[in-house]
N, C-alpha and C. Protein backbone atom coordinates (compact mmCIF):
# COMPACT_ATOMS: atom_id res chain seq x y z
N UNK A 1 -15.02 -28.83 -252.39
CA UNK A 1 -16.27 -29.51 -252.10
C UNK A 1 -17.33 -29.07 -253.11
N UNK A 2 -17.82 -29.92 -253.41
CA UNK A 2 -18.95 -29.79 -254.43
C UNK A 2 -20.49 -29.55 -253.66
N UNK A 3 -20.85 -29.97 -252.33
CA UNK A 3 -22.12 -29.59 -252.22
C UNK A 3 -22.68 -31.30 -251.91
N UNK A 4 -23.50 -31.33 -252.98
CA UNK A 4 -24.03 -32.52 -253.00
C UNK A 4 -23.67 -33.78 -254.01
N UNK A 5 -22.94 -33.55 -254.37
CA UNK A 5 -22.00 -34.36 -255.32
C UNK A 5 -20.95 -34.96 -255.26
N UNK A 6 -20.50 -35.75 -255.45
CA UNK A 6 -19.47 -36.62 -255.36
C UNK A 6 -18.44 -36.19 -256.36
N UNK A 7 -17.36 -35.41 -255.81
CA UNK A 7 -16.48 -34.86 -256.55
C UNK A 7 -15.59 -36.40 -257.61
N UNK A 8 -15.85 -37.64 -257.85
CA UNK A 8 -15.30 -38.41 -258.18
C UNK A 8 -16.18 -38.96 -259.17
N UNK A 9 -17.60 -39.10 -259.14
CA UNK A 9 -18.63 -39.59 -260.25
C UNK A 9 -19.33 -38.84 -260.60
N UNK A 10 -19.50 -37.79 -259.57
CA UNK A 10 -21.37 -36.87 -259.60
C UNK A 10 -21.62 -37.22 -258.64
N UNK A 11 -22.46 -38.34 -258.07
CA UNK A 11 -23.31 -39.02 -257.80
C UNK A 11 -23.78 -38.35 -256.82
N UNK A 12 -25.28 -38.09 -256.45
CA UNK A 12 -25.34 -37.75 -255.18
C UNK A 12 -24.69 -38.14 -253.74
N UNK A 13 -24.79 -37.02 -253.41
CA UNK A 13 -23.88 -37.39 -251.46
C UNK A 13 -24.64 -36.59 -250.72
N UNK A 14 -24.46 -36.67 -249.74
CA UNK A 14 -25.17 -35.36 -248.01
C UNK A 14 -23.91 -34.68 -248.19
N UNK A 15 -24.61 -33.36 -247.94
CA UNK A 15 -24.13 -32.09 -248.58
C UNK A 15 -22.44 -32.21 -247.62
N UNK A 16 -22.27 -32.31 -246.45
CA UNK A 16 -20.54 -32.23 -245.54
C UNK A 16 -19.41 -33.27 -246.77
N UNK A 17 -19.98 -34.46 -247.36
CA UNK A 17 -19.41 -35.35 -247.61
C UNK A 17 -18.85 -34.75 -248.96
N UNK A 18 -17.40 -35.57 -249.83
CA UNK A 18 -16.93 -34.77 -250.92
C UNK A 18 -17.24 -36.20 -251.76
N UNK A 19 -17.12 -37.12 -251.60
CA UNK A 19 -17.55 -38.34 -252.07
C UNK A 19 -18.30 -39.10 -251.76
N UNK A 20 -19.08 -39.58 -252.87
CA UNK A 20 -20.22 -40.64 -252.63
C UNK A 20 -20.03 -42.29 -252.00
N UNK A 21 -20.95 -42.58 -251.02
CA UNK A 21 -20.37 -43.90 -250.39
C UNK A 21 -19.65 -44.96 -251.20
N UNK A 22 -19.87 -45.08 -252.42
CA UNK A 22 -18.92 -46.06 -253.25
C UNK A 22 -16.99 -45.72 -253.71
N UNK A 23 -17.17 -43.88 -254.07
CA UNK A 23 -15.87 -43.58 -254.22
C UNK A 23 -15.15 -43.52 -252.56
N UNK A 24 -16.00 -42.72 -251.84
CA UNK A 24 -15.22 -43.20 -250.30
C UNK A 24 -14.70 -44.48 -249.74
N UNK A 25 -15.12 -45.38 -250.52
CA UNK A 25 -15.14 -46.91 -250.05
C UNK A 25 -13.80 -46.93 -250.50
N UNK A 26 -13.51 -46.76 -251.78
CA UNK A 26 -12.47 -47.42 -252.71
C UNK A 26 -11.33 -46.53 -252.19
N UNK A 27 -11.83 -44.82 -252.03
CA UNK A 27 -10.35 -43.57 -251.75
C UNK A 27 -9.90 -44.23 -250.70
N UNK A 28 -10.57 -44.96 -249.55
CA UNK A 28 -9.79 -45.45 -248.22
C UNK A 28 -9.72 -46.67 -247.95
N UNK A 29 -9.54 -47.41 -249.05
CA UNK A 29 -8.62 -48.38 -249.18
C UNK A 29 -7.37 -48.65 -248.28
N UNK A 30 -7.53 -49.59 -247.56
CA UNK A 30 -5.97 -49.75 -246.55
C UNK A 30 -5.02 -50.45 -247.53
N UNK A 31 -3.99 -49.65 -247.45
CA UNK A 31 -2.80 -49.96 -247.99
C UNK A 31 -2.24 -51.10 -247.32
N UNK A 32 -1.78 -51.99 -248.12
CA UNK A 32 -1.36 -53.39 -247.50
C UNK A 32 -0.19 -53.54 -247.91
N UNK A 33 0.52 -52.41 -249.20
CA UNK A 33 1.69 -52.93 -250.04
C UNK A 33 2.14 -52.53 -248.97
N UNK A 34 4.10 -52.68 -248.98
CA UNK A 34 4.74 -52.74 -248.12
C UNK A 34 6.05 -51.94 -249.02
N UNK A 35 6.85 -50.95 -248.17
CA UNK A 35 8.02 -50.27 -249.10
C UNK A 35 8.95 -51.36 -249.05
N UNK A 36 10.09 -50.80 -249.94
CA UNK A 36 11.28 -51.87 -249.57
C UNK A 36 11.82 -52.26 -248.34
N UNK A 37 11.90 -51.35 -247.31
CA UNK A 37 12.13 -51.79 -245.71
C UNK A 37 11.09 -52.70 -244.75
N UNK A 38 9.98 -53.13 -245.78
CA UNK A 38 9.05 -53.56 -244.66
C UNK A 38 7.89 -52.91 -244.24
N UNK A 39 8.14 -51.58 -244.06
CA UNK A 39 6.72 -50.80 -243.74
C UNK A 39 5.79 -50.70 -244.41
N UNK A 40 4.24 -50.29 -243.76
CA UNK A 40 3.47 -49.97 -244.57
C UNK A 40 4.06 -48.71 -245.34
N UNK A 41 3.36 -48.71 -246.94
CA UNK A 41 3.53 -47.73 -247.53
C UNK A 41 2.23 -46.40 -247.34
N UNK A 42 2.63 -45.22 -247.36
CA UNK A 42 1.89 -44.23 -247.06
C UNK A 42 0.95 -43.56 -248.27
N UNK A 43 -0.09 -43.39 -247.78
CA UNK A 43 -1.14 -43.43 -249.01
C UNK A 43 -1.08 -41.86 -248.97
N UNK A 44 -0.87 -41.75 -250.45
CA UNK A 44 -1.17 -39.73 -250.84
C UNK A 44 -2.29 -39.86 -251.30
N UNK A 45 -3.55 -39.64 -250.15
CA UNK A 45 -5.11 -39.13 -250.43
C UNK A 45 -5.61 -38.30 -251.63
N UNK A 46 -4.83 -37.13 -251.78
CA UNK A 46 -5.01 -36.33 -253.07
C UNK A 46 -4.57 -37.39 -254.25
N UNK A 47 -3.65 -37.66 -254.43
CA UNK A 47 -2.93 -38.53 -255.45
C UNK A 47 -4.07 -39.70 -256.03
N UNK A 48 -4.57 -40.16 -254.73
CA UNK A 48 -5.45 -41.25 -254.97
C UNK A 48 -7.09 -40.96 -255.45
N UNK A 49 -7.26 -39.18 -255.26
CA UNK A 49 -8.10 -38.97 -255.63
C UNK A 49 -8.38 -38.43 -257.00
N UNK A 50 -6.90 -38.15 -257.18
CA UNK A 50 -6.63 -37.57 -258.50
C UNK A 50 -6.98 -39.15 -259.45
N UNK A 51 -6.45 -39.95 -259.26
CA UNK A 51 -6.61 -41.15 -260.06
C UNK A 51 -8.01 -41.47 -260.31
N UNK A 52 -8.25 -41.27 -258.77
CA UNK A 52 -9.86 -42.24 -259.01
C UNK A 52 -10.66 -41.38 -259.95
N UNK A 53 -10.46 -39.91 -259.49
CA UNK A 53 -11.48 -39.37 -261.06
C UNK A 53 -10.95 -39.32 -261.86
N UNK A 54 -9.81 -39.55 -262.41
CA UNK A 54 -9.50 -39.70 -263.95
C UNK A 54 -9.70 -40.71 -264.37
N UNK A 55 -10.20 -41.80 -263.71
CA UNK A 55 -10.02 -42.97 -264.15
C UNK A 55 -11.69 -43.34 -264.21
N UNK A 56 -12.72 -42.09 -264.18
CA UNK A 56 -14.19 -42.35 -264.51
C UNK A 56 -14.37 -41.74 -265.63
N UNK A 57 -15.13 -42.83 -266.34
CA UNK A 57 -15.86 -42.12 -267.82
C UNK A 57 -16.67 -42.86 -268.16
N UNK A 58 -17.84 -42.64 -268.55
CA UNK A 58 -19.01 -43.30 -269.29
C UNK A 58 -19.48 -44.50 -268.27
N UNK A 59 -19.40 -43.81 -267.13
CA UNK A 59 -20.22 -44.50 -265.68
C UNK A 59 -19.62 -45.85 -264.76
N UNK A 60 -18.42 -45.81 -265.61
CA UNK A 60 -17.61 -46.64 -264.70
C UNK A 60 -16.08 -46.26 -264.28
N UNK A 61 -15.14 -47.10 -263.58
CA UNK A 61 -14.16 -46.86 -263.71
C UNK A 61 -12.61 -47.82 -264.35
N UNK A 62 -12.03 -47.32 -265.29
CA UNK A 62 -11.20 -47.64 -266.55
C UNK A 62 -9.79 -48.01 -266.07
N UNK A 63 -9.09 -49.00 -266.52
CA UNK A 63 -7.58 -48.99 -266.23
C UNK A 63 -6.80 -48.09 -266.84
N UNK A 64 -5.76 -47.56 -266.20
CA UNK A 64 -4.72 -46.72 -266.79
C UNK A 64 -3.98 -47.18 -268.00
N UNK A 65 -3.59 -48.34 -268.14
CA UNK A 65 -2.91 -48.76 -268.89
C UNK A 65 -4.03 -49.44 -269.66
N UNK A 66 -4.97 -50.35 -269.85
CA UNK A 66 -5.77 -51.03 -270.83
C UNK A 66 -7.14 -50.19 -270.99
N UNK A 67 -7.64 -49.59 -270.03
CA UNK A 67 -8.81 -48.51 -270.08
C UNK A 67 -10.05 -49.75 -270.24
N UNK A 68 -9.72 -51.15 -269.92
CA UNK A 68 -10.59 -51.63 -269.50
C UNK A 68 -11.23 -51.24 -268.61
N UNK A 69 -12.76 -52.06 -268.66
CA UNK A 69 -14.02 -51.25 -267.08
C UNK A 69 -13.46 -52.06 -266.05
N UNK A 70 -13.23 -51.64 -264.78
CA UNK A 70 -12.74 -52.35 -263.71
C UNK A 70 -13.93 -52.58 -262.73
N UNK A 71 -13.68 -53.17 -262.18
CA UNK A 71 -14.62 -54.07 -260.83
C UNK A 71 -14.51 -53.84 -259.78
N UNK A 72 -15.04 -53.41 -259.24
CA UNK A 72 -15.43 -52.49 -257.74
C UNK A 72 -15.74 -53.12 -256.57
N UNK A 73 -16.02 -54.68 -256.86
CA UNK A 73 -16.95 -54.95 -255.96
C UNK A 73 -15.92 -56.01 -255.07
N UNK A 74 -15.74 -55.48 -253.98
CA UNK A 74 -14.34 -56.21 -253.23
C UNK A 74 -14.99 -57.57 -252.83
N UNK A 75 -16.21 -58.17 -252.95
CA UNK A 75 -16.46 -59.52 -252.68
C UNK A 75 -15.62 -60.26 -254.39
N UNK A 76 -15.07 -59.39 -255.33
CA UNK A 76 -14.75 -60.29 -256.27
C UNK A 76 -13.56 -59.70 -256.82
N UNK A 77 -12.66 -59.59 -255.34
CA UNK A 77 -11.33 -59.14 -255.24
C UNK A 77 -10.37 -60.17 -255.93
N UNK A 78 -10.50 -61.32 -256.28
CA UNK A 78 -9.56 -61.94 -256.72
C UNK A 78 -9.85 -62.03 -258.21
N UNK A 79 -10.75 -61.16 -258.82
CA UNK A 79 -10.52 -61.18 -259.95
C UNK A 79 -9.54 -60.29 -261.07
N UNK A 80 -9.40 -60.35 -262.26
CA UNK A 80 -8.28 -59.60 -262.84
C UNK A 80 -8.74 -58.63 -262.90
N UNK A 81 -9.59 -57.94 -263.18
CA UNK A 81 -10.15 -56.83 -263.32
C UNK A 81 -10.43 -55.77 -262.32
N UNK A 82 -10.36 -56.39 -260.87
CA UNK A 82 -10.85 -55.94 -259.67
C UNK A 82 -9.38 -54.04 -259.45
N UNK A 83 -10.30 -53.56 -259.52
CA UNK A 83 -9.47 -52.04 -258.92
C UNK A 83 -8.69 -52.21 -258.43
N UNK A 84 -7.30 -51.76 -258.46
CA UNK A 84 -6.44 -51.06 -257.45
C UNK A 84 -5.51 -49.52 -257.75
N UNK A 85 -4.92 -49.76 -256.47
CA UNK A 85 -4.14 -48.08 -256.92
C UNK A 85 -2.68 -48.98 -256.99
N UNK A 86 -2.08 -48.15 -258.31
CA UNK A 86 -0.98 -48.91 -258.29
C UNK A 86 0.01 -47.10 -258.70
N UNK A 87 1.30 -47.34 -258.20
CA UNK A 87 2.19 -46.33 -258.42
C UNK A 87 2.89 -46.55 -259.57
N UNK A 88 2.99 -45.45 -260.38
CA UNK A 88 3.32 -45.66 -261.79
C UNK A 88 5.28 -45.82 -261.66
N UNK A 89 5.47 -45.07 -260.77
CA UNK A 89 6.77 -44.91 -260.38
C UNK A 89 6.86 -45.62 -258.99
N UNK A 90 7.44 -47.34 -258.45
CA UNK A 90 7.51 -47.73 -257.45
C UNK A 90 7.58 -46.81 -255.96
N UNK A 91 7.11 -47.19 -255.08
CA UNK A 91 7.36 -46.62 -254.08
C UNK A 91 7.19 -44.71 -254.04
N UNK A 92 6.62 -44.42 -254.80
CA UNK A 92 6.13 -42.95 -255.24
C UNK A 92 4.76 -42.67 -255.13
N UNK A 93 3.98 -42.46 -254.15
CA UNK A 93 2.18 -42.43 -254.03
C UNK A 93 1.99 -41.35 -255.05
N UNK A 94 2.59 -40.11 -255.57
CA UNK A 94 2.17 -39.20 -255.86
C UNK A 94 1.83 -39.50 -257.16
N UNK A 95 2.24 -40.62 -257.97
CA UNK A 95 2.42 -41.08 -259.13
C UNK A 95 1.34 -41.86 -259.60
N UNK A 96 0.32 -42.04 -258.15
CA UNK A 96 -0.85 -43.22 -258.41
C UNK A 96 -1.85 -43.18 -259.69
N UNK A 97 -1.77 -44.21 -260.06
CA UNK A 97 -2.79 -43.90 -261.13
C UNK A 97 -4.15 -45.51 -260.52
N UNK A 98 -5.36 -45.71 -261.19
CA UNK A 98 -5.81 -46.68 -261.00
C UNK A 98 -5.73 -47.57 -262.29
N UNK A 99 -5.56 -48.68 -261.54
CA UNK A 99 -5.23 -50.07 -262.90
C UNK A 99 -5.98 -51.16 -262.55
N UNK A 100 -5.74 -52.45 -263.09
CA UNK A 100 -6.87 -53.52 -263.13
C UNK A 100 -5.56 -54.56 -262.10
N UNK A 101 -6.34 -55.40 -261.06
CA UNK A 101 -5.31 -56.14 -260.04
C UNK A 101 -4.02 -57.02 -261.07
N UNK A 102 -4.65 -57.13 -262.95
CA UNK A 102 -4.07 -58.27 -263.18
C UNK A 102 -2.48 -57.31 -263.44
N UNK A 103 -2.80 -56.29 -264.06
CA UNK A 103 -1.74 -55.58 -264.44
C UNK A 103 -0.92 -54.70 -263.09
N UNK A 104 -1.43 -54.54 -262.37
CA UNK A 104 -0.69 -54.23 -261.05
C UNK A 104 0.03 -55.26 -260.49
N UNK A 105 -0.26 -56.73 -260.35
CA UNK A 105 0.37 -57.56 -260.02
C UNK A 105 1.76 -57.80 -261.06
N UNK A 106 1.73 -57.84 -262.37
CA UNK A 106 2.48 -57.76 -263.40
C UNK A 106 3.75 -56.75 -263.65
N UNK A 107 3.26 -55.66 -263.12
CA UNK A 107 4.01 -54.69 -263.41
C UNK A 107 4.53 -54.31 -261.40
N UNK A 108 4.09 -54.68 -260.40
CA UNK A 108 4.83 -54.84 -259.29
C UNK A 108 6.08 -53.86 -259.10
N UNK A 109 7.38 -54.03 -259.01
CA UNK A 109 8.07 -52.98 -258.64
C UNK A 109 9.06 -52.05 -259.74
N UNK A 110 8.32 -52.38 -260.89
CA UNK A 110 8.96 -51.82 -262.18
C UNK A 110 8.00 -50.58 -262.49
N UNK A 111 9.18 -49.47 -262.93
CA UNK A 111 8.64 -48.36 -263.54
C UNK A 111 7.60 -48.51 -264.61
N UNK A 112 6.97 -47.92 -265.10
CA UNK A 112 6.49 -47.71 -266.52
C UNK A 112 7.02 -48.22 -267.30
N UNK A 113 8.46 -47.78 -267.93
CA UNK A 113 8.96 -47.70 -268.82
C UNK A 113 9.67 -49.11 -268.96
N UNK A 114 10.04 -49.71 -267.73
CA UNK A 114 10.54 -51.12 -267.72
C UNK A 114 9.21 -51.83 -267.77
N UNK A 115 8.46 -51.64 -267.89
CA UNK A 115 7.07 -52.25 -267.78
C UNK A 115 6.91 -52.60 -269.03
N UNK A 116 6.95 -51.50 -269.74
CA UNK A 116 6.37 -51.68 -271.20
C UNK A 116 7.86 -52.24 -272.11
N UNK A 117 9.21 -52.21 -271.44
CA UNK A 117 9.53 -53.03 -272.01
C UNK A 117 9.87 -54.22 -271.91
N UNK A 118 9.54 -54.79 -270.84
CA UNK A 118 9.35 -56.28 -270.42
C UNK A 118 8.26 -57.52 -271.44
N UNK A 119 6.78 -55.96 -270.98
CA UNK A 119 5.86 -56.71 -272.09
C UNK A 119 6.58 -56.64 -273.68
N UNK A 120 6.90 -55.91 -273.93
CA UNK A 120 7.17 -56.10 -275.57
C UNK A 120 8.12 -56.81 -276.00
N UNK A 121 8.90 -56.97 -274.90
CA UNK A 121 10.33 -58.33 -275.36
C UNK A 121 9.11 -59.68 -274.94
N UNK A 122 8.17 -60.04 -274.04
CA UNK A 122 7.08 -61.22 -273.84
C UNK A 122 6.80 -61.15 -275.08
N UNK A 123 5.96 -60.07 -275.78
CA UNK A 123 5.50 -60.40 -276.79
C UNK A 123 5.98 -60.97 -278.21
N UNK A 124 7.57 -60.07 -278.21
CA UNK A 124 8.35 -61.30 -279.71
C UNK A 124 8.59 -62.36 -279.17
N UNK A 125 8.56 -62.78 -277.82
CA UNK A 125 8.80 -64.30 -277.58
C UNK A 125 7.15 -65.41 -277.70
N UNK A 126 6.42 -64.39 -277.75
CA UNK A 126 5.13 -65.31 -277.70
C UNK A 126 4.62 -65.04 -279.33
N UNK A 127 5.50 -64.37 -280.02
CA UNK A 127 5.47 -64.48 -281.53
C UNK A 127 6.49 -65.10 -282.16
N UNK A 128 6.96 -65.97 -281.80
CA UNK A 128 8.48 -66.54 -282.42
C UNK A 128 9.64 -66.14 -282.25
N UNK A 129 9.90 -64.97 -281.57
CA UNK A 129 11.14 -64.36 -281.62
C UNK A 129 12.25 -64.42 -280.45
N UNK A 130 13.26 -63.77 -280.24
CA UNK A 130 13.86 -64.02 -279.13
C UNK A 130 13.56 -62.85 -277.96
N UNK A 131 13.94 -63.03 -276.86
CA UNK A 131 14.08 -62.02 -275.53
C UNK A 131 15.12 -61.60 -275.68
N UNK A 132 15.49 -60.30 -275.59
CA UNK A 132 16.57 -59.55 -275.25
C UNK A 132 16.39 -59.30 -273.76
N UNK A 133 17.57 -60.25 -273.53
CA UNK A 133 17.83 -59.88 -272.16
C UNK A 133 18.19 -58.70 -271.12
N UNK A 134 18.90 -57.69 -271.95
CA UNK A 134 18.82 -56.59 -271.69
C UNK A 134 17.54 -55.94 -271.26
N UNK A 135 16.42 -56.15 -271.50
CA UNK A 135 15.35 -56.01 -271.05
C UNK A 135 15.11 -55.89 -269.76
N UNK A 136 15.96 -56.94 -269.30
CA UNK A 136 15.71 -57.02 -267.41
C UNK A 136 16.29 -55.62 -266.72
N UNK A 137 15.49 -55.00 -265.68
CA UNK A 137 16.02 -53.71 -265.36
C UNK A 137 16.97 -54.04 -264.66
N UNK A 138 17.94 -53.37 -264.04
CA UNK A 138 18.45 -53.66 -263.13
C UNK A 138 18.17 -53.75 -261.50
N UNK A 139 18.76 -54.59 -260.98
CA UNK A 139 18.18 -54.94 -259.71
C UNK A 139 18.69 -54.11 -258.73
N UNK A 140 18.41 -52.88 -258.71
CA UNK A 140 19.07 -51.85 -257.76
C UNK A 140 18.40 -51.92 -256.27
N UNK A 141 17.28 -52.77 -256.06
CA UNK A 141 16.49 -52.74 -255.05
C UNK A 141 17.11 -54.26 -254.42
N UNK A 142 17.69 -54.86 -254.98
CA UNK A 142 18.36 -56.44 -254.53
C UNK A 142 18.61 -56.70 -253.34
N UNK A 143 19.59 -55.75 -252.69
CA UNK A 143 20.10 -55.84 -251.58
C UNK A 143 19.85 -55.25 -250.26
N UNK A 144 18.50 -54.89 -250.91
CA UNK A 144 17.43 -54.47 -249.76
C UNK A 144 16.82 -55.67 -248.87
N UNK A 145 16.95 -55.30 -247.77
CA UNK A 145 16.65 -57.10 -246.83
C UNK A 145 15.48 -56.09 -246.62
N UNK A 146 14.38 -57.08 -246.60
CA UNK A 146 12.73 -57.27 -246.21
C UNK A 146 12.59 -57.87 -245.14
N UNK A 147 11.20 -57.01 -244.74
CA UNK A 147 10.59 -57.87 -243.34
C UNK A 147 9.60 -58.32 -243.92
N UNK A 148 9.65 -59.89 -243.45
CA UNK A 148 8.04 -60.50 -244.08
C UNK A 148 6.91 -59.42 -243.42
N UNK A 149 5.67 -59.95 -243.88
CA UNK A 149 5.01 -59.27 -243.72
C UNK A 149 4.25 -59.73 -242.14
N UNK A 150 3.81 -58.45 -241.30
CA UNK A 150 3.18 -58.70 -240.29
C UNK A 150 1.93 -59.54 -240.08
């Protein structure tokens, strides 16, 4: 605890509180994703707090992957830019980093590393070139039956 500060921006807070009403808003975020069985997925609080301050600099907060300024303001949740916590490693909270909704939607239940090579086989195809299909990860999660959502 910092006192009067918002261990996530600075910002002032009342001295019990560790975050300021805007980073508290965003750290308790209800999780809506869902694991592969259906359930809610379980939010790692530290994890998510670890993100949210790494992901402040020069008075806003940055995507992990583009370090674009992201958008906070949940009345303009459907935009690309709008915050979320996304797991760098599927189904892994501890892994959270914060990213922009467009690239969390994009990158969905793929690692990192299949991430970035999905985009870079998109990209010789949106430069003339071909897809290597090999690219596609494998579907080890396939035969996982889902519950729609509640």
């Amino acid at each position: 605890m910092t006192g009067d500060r918002c261990v996530v921006c600075g910002a002032g807070t009342h001295r019990p509180a560790h975050a300021c009403a805007r980073c508290k808003r965003i750290l308790d975020k209800v999780e809506t994703r869902r694991d592969a069985s259906g359930g809610l997925r379980r939010v790692d609080a530290a994890a998510r707090l670890r993100a949210l301050a790494g992901s402040w600099r020069d008075g806003a907060f940055h995507c992990f992957y583009t370090s674009v300024c992201l958008i906070e303001d949940h009345s303009r949740w459907r935009d690309h830019r709008y915050l979320v916590f996304e797991d760098r490693i599927p189904g892994d909270g501890a892994s959270v980093v914060v990213t922009c909704a467009l690239v969390s939607r994009m990158k969905a239940d793929l690692t990192e590393d299949q991430f970035k090579l999905i985009v870079t086989e998109l990209a010789k195809v949106l430069g003339g070139g071909t897809f290597d299909q090999g690219a596609f990860p494998d579907q080890s999660h396939a035969g996982v039956t889902r519950r729609p959502p509640a």
